[in-house]
C-alpha atoms as a PDB file:
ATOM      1  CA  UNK A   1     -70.920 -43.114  66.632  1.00  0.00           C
ATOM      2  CA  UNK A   2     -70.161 -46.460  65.156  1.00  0.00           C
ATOM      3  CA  UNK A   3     -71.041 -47.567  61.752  1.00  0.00           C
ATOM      4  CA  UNK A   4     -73.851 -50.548  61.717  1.00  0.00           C
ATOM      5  CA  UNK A   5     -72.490 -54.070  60.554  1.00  0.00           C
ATOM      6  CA  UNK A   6     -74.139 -54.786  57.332  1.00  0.00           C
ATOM      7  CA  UNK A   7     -77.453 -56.863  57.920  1.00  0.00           C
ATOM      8  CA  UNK A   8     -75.945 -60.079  56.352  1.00  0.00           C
ATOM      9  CA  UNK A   9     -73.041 -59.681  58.853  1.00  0.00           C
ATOM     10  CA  UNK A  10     -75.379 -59.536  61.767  1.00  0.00           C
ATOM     11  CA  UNK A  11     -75.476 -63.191  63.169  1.00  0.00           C
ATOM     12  CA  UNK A  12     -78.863 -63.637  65.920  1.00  0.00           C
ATOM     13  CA  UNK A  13     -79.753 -66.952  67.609  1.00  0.00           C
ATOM     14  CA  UNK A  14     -82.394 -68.435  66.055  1.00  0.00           C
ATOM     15  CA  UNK A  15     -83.744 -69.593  69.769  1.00  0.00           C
ATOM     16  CA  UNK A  16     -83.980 -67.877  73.114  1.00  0.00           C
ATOM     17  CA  UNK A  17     -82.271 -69.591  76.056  1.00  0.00           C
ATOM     18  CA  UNK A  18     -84.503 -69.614  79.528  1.00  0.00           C
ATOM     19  CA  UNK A  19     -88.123 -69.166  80.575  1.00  0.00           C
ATOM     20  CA  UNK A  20     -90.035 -66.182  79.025  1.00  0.00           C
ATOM     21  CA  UNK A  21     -90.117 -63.620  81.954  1.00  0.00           C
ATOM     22  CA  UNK A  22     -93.560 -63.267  83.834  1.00  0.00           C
ATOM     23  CA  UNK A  23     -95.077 -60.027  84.851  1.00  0.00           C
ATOM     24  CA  UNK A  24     -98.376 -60.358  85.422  1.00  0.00           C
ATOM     25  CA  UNK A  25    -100.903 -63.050  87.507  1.00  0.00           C
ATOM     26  CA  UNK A  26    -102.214 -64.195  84.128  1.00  0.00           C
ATOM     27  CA  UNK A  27    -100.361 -65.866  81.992  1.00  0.00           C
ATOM     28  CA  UNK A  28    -102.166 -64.620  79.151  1.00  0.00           C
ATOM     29  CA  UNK A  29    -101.611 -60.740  80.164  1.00  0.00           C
ATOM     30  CA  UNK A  30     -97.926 -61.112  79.121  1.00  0.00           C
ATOM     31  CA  UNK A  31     -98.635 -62.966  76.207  1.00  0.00           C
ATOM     32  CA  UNK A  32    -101.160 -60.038  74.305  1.00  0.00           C
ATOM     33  CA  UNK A  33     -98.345 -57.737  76.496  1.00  0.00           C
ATOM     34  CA  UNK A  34     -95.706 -59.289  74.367  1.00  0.00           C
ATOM     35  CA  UNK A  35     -97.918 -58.940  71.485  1.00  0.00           C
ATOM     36  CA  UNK A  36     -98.988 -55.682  72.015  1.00  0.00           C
ATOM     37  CA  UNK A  37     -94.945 -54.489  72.088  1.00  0.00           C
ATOM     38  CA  UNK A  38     -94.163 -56.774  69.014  1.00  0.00           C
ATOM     39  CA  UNK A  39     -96.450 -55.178  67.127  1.00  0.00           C
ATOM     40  CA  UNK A  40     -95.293 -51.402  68.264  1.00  0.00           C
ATOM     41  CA  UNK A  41     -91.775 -52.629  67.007  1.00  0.00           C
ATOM     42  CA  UNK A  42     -92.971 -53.482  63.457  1.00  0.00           C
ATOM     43  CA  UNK A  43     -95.012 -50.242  62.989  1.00  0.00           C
ATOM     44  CA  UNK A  44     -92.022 -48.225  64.404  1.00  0.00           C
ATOM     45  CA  UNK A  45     -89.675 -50.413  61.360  1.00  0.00           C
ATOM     46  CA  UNK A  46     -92.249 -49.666  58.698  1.00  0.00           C
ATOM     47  CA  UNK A  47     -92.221 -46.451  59.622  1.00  0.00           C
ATOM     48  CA  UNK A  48     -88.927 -45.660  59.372  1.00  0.00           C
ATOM     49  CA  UNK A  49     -88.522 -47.314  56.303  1.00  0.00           C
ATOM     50  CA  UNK A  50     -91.226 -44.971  54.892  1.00  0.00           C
ATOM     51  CA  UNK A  51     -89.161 -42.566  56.142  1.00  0.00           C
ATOM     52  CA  UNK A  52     -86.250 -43.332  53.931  1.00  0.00           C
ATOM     53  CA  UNK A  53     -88.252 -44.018  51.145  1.00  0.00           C
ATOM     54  CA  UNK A  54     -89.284 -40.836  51.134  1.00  0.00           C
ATOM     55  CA  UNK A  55     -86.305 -39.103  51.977  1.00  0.00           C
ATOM     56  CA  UNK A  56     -85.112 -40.968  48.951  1.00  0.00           C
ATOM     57  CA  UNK A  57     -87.547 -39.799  46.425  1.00  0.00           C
ATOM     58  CA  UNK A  58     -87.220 -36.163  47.217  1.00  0.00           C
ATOM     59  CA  UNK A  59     -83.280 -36.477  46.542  1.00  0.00           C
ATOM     60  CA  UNK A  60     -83.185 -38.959  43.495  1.00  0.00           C
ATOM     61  CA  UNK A  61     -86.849 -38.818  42.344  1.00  0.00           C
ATOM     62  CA  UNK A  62     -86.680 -42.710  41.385  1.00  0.00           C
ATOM     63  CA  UNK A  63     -85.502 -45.187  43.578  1.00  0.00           C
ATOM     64  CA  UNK A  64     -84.639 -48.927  43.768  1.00  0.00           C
ATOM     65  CA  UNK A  65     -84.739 -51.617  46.649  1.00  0.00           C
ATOM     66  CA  UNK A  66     -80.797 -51.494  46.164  1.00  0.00           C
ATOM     67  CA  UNK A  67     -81.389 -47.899  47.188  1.00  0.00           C
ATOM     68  CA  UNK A  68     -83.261 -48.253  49.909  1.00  0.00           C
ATOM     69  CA  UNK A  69     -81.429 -51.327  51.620  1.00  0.00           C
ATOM     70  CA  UNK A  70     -78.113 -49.626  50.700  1.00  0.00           C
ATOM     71  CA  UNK A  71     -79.714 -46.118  52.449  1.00  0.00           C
ATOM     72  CA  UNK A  72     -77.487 -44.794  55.910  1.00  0.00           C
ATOM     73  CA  UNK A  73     -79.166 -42.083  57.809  1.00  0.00           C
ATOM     74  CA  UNK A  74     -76.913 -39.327  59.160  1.00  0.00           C
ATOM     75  CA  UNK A  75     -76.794 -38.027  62.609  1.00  0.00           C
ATOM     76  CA  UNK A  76     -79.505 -35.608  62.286  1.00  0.00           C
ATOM     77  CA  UNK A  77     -82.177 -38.374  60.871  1.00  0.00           C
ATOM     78  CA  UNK A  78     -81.052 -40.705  63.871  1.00  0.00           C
ATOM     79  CA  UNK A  79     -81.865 -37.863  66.130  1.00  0.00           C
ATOM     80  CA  UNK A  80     -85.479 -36.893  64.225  1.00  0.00           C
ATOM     81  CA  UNK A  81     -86.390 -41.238  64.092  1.00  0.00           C
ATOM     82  CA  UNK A  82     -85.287 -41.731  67.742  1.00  0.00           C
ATOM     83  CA  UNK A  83     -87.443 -38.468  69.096  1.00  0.00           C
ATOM     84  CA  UNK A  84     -90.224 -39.901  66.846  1.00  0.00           C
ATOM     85  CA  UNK A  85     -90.040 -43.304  68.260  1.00  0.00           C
ATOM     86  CA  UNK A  86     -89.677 -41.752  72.032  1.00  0.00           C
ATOM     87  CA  UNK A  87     -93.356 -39.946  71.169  1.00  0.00           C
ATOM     88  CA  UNK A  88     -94.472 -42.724  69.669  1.00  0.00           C
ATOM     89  CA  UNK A  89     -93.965 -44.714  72.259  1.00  0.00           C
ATOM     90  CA  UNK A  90     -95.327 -42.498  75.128  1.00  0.00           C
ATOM     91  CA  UNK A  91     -98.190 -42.072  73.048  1.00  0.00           C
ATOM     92  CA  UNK A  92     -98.976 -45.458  73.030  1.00  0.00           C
ATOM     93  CA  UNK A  93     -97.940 -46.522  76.662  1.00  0.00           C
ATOM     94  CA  UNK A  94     -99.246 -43.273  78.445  1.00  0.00           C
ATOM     95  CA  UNK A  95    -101.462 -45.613  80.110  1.00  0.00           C
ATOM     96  CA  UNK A  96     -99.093 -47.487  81.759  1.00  0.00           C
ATOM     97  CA  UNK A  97     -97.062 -44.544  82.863  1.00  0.00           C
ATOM     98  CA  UNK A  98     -95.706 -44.282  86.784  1.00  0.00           C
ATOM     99  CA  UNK A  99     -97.725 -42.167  88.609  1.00  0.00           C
END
């Protein structure tokens, strides 16, 4: 598996190029749709930062931002946060499952 750039390294452009997609009749159905999935993202990212915070204190017992920004999780965290965010996020779509 490849290491992550550093987050300063990571260059994104600040504007998106092209019409936003439609899915839906009503325009405002995608909108609280893209909403609705922004907002999954963030608690998924808080999460797993909670997740390293903790996994922090139990091995250092006091812990900086330097640690936590600084923080890599191994292979066997990756696996835990991705099945976690897989749940999560058939939990929260199993509405809008295929049939």
């Amino acid at each position: 598996m490849a290491e992550r750039p550093a987050p300063d390294q990571v260059k994104l452009p600040r504007t998106a190029k092209g019409q936003r997609p439609h899915f839906f009749d009503d325009p405002a159905i995608d909108q609280m749709m893209t909403f609705f999935l922004e907002l999954m993202t963030e608690v998924a990212v808080l999460r797993e930062r909670t997740d390293t915070i903790e996994r922090l204190l139990d091995t250092k017992g006091a812990i900086s931002r330097a640690d936590i920004e600084a923080y890599r999780a191994d292979a066997a965290v990756e696996a835990e946060r991705l099945a976690w965010r897989n749940a999560y996020f058939q939990r929260v779509m199993r509405m809008h499952a295929p049939d």
